[in-house]
C-alpha atoms as a PDB file:
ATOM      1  CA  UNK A   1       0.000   0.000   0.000  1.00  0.00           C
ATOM      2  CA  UNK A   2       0.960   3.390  -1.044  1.00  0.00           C
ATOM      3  CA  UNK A   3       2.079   5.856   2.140  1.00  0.00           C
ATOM      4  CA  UNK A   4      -0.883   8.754   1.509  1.00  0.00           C
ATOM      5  CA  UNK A   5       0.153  12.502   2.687  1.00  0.00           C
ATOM      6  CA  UNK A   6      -2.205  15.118   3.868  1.00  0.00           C
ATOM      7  CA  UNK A   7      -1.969  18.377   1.983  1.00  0.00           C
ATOM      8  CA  UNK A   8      -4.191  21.191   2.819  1.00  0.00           C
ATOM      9  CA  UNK A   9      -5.392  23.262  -0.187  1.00  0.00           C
ATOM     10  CA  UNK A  10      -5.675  26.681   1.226  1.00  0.00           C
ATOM     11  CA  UNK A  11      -8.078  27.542  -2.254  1.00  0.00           C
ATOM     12  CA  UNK A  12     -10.509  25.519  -1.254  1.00  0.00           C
ATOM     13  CA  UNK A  13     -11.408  25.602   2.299  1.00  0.00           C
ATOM     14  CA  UNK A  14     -15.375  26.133   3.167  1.00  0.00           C
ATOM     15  CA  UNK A  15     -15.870  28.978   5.011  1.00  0.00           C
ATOM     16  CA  UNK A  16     -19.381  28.463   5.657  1.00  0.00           C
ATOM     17  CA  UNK A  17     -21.235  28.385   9.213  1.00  0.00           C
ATOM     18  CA  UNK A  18     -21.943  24.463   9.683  1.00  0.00           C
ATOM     19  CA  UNK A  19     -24.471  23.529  12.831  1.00  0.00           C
ATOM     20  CA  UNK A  20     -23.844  20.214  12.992  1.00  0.00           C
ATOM     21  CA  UNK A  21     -21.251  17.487  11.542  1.00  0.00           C
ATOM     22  CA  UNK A  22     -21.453  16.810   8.170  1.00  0.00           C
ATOM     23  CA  UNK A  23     -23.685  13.569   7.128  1.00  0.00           C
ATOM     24  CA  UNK A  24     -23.064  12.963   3.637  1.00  0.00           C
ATOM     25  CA  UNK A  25     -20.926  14.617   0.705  1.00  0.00           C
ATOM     26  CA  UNK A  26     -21.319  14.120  -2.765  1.00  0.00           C
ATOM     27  CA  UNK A  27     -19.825  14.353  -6.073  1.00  0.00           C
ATOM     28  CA  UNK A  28     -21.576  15.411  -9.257  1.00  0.00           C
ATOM     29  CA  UNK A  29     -19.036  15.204 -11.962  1.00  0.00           C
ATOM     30  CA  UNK A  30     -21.484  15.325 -15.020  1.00  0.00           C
ATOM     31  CA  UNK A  31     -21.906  19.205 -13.335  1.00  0.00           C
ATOM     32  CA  UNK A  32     -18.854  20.136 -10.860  1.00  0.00           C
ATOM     33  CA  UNK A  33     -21.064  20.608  -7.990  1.00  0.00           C
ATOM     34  CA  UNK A  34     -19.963  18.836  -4.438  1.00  0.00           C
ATOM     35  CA  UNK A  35     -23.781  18.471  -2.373  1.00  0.00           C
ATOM     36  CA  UNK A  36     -23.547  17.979   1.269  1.00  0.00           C
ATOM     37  CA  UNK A  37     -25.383  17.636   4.305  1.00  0.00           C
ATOM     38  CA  UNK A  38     -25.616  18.040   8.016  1.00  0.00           C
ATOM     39  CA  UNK A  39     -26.716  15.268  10.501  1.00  0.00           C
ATOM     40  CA  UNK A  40     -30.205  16.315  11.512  1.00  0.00           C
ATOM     41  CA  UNK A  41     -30.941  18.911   9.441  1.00  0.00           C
ATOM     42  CA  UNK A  42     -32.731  20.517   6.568  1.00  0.00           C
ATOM     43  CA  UNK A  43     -30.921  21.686   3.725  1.00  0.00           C
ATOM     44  CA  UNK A  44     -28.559  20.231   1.084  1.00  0.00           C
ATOM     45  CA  UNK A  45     -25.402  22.907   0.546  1.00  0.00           C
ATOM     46  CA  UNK A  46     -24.288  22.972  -3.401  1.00  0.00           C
ATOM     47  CA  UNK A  47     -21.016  24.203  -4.127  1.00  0.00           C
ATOM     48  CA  UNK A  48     -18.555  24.743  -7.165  1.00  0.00           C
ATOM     49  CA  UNK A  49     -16.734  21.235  -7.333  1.00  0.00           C
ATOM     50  CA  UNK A  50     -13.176  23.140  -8.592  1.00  0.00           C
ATOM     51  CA  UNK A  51     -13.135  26.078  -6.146  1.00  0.00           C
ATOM     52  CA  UNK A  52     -15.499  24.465  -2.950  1.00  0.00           C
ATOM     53  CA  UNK A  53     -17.547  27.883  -3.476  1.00  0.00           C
ATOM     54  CA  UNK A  54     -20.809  27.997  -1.856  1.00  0.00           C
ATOM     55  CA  UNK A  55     -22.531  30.874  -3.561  1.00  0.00           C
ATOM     56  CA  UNK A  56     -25.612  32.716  -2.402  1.00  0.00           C
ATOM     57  CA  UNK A  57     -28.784  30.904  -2.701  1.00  0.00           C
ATOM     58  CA  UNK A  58     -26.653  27.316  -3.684  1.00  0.00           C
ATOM     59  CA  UNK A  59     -28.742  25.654  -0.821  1.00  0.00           C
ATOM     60  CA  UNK A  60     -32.051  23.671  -1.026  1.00  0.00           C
ATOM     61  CA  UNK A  61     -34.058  23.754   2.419  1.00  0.00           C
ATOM     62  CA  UNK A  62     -36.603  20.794   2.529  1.00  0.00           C
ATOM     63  CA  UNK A  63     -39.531  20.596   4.867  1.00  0.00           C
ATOM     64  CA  UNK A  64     -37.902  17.500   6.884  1.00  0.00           C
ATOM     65  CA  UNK A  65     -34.856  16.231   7.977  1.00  0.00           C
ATOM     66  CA  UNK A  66     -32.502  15.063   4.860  1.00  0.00           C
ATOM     67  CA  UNK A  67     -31.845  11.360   5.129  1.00  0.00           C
ATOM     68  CA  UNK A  68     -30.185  10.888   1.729  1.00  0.00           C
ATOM     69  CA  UNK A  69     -29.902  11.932  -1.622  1.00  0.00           C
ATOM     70  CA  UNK A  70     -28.628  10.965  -5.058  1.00  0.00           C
ATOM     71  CA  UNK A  71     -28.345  12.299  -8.522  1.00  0.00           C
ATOM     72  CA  UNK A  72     -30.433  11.488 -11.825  1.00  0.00           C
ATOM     73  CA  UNK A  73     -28.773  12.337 -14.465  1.00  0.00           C
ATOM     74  CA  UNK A  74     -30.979  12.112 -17.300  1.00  0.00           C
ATOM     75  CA  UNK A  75     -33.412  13.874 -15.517  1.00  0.00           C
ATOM     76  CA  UNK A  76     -30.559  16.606 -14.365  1.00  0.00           C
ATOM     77  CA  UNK A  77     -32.945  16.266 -10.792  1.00  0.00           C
ATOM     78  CA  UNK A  78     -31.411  15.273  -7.564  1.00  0.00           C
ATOM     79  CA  UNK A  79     -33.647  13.258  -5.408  1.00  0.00           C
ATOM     80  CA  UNK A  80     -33.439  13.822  -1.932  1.00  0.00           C
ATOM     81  CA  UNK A  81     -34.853  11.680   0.945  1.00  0.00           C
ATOM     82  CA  UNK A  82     -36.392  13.224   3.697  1.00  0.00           C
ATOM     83  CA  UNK A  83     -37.956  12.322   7.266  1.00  0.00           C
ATOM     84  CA  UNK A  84     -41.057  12.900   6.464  1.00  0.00           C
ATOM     85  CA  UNK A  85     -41.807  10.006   4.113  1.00  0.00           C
ATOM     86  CA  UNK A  86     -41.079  11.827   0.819  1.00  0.00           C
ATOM     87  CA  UNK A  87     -38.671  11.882  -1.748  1.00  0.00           C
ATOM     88  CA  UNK A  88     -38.617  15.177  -3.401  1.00  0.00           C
ATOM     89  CA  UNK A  89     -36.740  15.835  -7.169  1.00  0.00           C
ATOM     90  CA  UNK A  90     -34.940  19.210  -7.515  1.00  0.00           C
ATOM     91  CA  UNK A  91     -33.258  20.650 -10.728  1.00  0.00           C
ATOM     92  CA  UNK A  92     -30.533  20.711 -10.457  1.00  0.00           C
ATOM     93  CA  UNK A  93     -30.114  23.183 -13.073  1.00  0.00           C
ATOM     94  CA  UNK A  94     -32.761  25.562 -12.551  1.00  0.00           C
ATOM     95  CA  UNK A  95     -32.287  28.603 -10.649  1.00  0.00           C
ATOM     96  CA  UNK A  96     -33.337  28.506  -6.991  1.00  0.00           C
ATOM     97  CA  UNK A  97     -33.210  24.558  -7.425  1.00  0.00           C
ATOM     98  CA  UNK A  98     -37.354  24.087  -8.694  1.00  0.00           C
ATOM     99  CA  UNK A  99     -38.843  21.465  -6.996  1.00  0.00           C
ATOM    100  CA  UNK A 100     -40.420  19.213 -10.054  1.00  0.00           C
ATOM    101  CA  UNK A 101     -42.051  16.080  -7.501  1.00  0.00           C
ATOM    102  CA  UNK A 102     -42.765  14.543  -4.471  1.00  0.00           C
ATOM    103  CA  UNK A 103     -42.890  10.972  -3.603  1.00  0.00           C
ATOM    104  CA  UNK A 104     -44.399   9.646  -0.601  1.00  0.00           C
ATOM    105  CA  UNK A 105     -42.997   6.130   0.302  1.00  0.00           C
ATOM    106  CA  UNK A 106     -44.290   4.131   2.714  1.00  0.00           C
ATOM    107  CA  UNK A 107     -41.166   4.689   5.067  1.00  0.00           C
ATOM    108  CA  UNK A 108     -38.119   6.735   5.808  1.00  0.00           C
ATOM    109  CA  UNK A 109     -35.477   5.798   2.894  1.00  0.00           C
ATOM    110  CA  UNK A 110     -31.737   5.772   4.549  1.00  0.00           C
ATOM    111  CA  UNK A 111     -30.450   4.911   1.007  1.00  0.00           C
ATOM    112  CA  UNK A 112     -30.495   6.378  -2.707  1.00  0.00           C
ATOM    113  CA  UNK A 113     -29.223   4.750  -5.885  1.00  0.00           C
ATOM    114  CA  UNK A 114     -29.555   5.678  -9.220  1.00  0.00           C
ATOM    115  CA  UNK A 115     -28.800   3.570 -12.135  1.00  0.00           C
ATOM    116  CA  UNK A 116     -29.153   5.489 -15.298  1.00  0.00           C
ATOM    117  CA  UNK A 117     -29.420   2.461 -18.084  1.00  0.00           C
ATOM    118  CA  UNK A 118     -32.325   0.889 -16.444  1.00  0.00           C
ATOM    119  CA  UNK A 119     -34.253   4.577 -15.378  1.00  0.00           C
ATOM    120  CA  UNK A 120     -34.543   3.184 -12.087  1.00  0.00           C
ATOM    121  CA  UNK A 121     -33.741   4.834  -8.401  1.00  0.00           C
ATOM    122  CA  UNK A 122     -33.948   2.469  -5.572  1.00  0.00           C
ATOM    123  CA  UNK A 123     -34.421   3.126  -2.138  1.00  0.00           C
ATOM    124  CA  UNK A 124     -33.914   1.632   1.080  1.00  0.00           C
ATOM    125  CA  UNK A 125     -34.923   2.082   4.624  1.00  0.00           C
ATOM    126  CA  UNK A 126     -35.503   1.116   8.427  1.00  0.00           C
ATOM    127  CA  UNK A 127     -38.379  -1.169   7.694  1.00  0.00           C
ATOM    128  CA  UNK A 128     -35.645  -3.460   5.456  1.00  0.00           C
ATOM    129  CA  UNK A 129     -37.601  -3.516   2.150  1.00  0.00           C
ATOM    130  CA  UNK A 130     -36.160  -2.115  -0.845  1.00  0.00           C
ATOM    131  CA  UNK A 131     -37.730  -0.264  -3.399  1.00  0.00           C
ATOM    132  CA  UNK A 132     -37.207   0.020  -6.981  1.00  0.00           C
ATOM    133  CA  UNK A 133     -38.732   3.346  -8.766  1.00  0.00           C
ATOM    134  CA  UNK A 134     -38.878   4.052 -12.371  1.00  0.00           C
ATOM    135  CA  UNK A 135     -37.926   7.626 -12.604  1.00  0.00           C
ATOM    136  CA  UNK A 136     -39.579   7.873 -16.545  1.00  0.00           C
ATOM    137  CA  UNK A 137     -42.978   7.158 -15.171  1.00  0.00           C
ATOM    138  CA  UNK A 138     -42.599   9.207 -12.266  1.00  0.00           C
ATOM    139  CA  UNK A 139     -41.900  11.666 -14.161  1.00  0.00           C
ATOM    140  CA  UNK A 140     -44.538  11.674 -16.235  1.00  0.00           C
ATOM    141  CA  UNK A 141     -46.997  11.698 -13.368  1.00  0.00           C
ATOM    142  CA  UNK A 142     -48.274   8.063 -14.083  1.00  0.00           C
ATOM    143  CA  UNK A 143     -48.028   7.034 -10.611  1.00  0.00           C
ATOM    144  CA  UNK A 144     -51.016   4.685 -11.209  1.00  0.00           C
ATOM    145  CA  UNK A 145     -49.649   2.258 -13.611  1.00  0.00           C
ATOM    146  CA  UNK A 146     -45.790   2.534 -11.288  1.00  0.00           C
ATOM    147  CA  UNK A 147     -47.566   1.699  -8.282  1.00  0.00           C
ATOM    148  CA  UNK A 148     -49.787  -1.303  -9.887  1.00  0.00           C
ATOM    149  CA  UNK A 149     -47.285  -2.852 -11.377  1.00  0.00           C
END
């Protein structure tokens, strides 16, 4: 194994006021943007992957605790899992971050994953069952046929 060295990059250090530890931190490549999020609390910070920039209003502040959250990328929507039994779809691209849908699920989902070839974002959580969504019919509101089938 390869000896690893820390080196501090003094270009990118996050200035911003944190209130808790931080949860979860993700990469975007298709977009340079790093997401992140604070144990217990309600907002997703979005900042410039090459300079660790978080500008004003790069922030999306959901009505419940964020649990998890995971990128579509043929959607350009990041799907965030929340306490309140809801998975809500942001774009990612749109100013202010539009919300485009809400799931309710039958539980709190822990876990995202997104796999883009098969349109599908799966989701986990404390009551051990996995789901399996289909983001294309989600998307186009046909909840009725996902859920039957």
């Amino acid at each position: 194994m390869a000896n690893m060295k820390y080196y501090e990059a003094k270009e990118v250090l996050d200035h911003t006021n944190h209130n808790s530890f931080i949860e979860k931190i993700h990469y975007i490549k298709e977009i340079d943007k790093v997401l992140l999020y604070e144990q217990n609390m309600k907002v997703v910070r979005i900042y410039e992957g090459s300079t660790m920039q978080n500008l004003p209003r790069s922030e999306i502040k959901c009505p419940g605790v964020v649990l998890a959250l995971e990128f579509c990328t043929d959607k350009n929507a990041i799907a965030i899992s929340l306490s309140d039994r809801t998975i809500v779809f942001h774009d990612i691209q749109s100013k202010n971050y539009k919300k485009l849908k809400t799931l309710h699920v039958p539980s709190t989902q822990k876990c995202l994953a997104y796999i883009e070839r098969k349109k599908t974002l799966f989701s986990a959580g404390v009551d051990g069952a996995i789901f399996a969504w289909n983001v294309d019919k989600l998307f186009s509101s046909d909840l009725a046929e996902m859920l039957a089938a």
